[in-house]
C-alpha atoms as a PDB file:
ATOM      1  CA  UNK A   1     163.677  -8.493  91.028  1.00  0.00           C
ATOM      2  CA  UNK A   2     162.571 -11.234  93.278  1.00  0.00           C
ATOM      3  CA  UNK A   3     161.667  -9.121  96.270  1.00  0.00           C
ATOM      4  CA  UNK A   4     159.364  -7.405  93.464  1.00  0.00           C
ATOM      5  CA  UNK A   5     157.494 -10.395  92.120  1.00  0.00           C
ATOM      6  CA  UNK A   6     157.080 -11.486  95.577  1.00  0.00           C
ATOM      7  CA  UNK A   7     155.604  -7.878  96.304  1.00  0.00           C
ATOM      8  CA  UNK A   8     153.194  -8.384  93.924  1.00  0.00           C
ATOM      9  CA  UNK A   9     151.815 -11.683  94.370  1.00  0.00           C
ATOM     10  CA  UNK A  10     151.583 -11.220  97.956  1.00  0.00           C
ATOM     11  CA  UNK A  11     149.740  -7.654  97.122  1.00  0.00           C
ATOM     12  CA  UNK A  12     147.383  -9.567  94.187  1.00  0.00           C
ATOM     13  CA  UNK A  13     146.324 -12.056  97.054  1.00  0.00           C
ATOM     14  CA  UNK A  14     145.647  -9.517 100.036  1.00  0.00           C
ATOM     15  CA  UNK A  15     143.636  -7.203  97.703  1.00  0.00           C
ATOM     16  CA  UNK A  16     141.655  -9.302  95.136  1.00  0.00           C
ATOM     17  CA  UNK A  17     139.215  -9.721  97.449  1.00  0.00           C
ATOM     18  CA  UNK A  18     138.189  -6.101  97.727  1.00  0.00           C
ATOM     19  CA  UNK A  19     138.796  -5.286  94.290  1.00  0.00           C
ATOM     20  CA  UNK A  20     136.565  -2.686  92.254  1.00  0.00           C
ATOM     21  CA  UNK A  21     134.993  -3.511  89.172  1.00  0.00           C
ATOM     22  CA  UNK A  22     137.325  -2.681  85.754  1.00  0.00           C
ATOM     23  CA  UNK A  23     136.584   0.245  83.734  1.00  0.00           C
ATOM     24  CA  UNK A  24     135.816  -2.039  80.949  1.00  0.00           C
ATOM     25  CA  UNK A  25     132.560  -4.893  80.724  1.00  0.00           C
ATOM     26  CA  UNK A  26     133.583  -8.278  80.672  1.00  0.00           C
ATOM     27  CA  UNK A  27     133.969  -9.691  77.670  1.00  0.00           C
ATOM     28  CA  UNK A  28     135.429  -6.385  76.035  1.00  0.00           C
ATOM     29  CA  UNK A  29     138.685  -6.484  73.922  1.00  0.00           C
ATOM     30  CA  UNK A  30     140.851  -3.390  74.261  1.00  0.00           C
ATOM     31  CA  UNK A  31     143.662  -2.541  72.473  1.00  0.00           C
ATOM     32  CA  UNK A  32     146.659  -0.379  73.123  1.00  0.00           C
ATOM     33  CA  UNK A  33     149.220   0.921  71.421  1.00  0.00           C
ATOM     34  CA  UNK A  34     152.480   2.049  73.986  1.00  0.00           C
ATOM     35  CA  UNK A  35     155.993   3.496  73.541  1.00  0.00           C
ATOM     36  CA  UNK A  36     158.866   4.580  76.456  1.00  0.00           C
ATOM     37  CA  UNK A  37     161.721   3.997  77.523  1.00  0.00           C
ATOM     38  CA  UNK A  38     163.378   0.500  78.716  1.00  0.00           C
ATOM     39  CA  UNK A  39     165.746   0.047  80.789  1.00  0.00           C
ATOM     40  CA  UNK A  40     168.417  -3.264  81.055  1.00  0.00           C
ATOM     41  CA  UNK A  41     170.610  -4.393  82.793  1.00  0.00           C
ATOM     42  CA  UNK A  42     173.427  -7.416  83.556  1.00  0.00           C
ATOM     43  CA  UNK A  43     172.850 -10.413  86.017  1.00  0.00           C
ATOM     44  CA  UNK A  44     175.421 -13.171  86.563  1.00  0.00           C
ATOM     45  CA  UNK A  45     178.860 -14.733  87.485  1.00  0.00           C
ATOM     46  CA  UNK A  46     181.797 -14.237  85.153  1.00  0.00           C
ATOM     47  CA  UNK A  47     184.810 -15.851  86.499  1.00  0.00           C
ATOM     48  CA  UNK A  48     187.896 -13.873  86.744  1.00  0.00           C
ATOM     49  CA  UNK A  49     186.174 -10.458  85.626  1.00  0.00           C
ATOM     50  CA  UNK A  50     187.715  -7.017  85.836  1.00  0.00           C
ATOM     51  CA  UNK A  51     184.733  -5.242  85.535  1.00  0.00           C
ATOM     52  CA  UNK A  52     184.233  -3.170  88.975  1.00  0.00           C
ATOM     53  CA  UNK A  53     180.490  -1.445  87.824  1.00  0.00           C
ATOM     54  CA  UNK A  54     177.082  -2.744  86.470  1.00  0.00           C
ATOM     55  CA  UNK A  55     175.096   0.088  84.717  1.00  0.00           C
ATOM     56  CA  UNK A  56     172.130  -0.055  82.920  1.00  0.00           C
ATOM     57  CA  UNK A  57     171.425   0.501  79.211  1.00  0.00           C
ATOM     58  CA  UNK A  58     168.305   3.110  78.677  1.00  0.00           C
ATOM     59  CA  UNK A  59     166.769   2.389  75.343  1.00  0.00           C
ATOM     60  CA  UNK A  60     163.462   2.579  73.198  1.00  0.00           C
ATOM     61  CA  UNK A  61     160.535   0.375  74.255  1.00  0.00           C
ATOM     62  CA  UNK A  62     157.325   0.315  71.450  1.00  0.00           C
ATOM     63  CA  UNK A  63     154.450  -2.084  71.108  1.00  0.00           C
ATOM     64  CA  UNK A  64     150.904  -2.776  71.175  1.00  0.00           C
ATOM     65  CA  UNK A  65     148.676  -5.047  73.579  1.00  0.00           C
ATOM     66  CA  UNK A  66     145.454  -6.435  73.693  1.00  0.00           C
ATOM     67  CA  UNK A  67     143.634  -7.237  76.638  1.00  0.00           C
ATOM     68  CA  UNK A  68     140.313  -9.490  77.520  1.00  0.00           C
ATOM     69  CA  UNK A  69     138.112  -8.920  80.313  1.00  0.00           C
ATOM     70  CA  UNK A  70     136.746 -11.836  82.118  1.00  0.00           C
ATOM     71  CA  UNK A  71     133.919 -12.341  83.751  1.00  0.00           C
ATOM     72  CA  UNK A  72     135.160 -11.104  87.201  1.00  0.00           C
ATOM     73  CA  UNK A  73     135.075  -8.000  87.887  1.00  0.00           C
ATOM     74  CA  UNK A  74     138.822  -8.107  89.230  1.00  0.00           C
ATOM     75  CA  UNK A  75     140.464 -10.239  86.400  1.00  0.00           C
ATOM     76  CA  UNK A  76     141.864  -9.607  82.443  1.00  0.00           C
ATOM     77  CA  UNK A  77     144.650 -11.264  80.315  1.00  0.00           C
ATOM     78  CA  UNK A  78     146.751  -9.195  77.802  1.00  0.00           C
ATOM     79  CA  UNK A  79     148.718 -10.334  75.192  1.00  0.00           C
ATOM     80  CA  UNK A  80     150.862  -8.054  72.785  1.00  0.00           C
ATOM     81  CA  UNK A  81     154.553  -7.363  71.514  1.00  0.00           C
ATOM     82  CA  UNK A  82     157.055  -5.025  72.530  1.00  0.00           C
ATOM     83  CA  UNK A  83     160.103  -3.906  70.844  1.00  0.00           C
ATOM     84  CA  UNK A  84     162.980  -3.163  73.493  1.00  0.00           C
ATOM     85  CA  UNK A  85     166.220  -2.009  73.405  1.00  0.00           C
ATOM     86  CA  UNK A  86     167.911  -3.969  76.855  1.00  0.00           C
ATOM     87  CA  UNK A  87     171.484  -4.608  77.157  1.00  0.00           C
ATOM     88  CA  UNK A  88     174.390  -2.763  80.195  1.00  0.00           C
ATOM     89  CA  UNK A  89     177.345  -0.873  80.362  1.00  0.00           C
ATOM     90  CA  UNK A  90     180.959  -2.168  82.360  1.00  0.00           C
ATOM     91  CA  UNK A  91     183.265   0.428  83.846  1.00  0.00           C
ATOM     92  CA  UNK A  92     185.487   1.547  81.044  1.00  0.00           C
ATOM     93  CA  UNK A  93     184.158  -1.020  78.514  1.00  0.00           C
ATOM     94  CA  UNK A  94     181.707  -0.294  75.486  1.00  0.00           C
ATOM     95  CA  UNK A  95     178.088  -0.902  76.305  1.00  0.00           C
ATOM     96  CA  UNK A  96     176.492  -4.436  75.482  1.00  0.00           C
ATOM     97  CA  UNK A  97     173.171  -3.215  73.058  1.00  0.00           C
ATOM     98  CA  UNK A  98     171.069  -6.283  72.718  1.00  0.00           C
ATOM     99  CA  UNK A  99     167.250  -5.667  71.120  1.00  0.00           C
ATOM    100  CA  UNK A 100     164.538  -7.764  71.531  1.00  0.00           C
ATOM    101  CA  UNK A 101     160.953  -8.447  70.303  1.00  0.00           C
ATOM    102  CA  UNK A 102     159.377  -9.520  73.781  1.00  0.00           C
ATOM    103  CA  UNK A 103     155.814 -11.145  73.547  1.00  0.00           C
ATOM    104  CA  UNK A 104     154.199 -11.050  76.989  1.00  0.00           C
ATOM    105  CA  UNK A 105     151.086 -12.679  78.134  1.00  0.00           C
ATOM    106  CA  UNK A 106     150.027 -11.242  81.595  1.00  0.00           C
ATOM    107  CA  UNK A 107     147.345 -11.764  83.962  1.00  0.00           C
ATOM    108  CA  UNK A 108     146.167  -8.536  84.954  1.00  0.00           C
ATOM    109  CA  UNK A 109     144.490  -7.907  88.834  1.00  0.00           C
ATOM    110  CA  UNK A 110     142.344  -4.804  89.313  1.00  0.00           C
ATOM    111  CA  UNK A 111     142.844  -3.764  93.084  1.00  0.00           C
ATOM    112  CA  UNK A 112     141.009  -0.823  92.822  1.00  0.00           C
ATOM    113  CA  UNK A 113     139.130   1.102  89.379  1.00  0.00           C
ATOM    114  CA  UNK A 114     141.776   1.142  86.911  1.00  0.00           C
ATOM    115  CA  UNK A 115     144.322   0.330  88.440  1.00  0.00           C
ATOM    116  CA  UNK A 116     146.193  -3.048  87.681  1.00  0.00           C
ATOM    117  CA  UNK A 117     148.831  -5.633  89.620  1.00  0.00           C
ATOM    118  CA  UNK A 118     150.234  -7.713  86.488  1.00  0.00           C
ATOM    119  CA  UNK A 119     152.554 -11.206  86.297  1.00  0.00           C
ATOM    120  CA  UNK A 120     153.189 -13.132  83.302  1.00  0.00           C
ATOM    121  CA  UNK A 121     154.981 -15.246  80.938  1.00  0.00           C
ATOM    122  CA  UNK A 122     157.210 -13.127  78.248  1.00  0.00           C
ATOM    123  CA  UNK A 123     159.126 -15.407  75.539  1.00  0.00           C
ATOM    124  CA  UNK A 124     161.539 -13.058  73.485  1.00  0.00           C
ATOM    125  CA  UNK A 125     163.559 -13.002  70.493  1.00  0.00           C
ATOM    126  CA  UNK A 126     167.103 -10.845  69.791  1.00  0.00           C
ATOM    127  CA  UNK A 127     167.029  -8.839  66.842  1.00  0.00           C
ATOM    128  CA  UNK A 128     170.564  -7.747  67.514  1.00  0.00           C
ATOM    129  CA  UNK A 129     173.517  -7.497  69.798  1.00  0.00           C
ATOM    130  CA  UNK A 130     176.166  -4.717  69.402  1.00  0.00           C
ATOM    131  CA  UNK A 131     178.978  -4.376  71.641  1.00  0.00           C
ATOM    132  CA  UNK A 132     180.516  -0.898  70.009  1.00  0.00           C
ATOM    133  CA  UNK A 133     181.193  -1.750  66.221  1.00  0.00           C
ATOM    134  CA  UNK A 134     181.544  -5.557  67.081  1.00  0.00           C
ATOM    135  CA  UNK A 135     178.284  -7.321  66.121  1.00  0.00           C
ATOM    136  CA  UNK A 136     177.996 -10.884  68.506  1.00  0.00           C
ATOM    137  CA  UNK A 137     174.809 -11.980  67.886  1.00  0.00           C
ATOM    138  CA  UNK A 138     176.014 -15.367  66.541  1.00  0.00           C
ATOM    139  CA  UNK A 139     177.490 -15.670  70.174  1.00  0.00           C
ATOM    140  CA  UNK A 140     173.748 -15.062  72.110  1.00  0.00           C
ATOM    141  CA  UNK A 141     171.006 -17.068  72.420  1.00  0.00           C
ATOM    142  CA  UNK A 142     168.158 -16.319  69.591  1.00  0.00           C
ATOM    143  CA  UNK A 143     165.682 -17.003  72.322  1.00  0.00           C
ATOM    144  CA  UNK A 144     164.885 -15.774  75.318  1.00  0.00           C
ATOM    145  CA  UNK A 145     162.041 -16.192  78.721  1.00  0.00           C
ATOM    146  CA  UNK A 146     161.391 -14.025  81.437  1.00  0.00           C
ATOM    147  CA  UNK A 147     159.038 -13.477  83.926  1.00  0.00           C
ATOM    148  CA  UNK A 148     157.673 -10.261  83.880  1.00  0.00           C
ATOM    149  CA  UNK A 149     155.639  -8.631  86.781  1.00  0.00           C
ATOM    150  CA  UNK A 150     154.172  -4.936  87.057  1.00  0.00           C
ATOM    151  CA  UNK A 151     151.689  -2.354  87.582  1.00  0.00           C
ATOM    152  CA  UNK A 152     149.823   0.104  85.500  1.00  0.00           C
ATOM    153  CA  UNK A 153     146.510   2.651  85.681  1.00  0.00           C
ATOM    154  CA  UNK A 154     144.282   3.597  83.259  1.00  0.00           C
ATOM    155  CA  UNK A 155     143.082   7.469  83.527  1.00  0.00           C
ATOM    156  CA  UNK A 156     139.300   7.989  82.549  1.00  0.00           C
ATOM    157  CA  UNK A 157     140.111   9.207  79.125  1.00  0.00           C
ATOM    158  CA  UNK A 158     141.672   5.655  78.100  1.00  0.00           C
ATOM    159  CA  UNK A 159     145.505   7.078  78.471  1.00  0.00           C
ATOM    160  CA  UNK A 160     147.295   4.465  80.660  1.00  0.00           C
ATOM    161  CA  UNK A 161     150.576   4.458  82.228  1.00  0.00           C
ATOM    162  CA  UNK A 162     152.567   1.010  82.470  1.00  0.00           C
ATOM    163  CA  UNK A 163     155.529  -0.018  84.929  1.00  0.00           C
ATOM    164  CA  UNK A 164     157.107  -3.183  84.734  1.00  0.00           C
ATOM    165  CA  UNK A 165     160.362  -5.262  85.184  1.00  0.00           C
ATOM    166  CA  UNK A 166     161.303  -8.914  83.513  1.00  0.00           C
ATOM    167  CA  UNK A 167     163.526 -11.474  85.484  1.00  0.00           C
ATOM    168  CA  UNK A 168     165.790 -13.414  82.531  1.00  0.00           C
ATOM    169  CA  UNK A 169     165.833 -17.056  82.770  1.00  0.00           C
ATOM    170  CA  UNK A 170     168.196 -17.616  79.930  1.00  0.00           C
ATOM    171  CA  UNK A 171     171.633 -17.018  79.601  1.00  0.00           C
ATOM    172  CA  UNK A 172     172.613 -14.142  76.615  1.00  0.00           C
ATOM    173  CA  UNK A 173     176.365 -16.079  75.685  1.00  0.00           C
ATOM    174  CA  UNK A 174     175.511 -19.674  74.433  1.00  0.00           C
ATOM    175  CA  UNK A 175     179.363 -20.382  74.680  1.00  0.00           C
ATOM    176  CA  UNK A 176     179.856 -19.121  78.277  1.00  0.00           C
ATOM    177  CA  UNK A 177     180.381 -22.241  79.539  1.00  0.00           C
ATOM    178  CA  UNK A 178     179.679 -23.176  83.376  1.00  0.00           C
ATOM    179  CA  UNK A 179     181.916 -20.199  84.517  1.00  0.00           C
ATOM    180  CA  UNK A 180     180.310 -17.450  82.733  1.00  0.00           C
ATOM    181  CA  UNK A 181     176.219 -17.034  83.252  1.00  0.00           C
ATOM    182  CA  UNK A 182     174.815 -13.729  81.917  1.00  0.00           C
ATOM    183  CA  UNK A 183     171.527 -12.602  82.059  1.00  0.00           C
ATOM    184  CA  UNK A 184     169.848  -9.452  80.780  1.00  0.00           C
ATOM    185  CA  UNK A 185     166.645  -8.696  82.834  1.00  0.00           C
ATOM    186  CA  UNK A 186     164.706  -5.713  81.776  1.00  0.00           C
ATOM    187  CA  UNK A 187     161.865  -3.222  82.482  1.00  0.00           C
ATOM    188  CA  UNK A 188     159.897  -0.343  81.273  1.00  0.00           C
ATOM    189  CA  UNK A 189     158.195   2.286  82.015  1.00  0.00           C
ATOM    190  CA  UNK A 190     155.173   3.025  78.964  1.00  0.00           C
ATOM    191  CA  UNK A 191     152.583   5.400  78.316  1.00  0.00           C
ATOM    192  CA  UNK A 192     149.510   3.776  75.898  1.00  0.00           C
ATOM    193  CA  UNK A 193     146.430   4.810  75.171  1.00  0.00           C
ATOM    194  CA  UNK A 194     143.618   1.926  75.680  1.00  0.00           C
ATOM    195  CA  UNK A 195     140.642   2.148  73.073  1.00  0.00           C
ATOM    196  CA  UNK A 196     137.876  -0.510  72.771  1.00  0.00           C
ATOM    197  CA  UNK A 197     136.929  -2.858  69.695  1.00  0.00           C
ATOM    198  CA  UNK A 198     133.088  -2.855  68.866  1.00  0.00           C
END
């Protein structure tokens, strides 16, 4: 997840400069409704662990997002909310489900006619956390912020396709203690349709 976010700053500042102008005029307000799939999985150090296999957790992802267009051609900032089923799966152990309500707020660079780099903020919020018929989300953290960072294009008829991933920065377990850090990054891959307020 690093190597991609610094992919994609790296490719935001060697192609800004010979960006094309966005589909949309600036100072237009799109919005776009999206569903997917997600896709989550686990990041950390548990001391002493058995567990031999990290796989992810393929869920649901469904939302909506605005976006402004600035004044430069190259430049917009979305906003919207996403509901996303994250979460992994241990060798031999039931899968950890954990849902979330992620808000993200990106920055959105247009290399080339539709087509967008994105980076962000993304605060989040656990609706629940299921680990086969045990329910632990008293255990997790309510909150959660990540750093998402992405891609997507827009087609000429308004349908857009959206790829991103979302590097955790707070543990899941609010009891792990020093020896236990869990994270649970996440990504998507979305298909919206963009239409245009008047």
């Amino acid at each position: 997840m690093k190597k991609l976010m610094m992919i994609a700053v790296m490719a935001v500042c060697c192609l800004t400069a010979n960006a094309q102008k966005m589909r949309h005029d600036a100072g237009s307000i799109t919005i776009q409704p999206m569903i997917g799939f997600s896709v989550g999985t686990w990041r950390g150090e548990t001391s002493g662990t058995t567990s031999t296999s990290n796989d992810a957790r393929v869920g649901l992802a469904i939302g909506a997002e605005g976006e402004y267009y600035t004044s430069a051609d190259w430049l917009s900032i979305s906003a919207g909310v996403k509901y996303e089923q994250l979460g992994w799966k241990f060798k031999d152990v039931d899968a950890a489900k954990l849902d979330y309500i992620n808000i993200p707020v990106m920055a959105n660079f247009y290399v080339a006619k539709g087509f967008a780099l994105k980076v962000g903020l993304q605060p989040g919020f656990l609706v629940s956390a299921k680990q086969g018929s045990v329910d632990y989300k008293d255990d997790c953290e309510s909150f959660n912020f990540a750093i998402p960072v992405g891609l997507s294009y827009e087609f000429n008829n308004g349908i857009t396709l959206d790829l991103r991933g979302g590097y955790s920065f707070t543990r899941v377990d609010k009891h792990g203690g020093s020896n236990y850090k869990n994270y649970c990054d996440g990504g998507s891959l979305t298909i919206g349709y963009k239409f245009e307020l008047k």
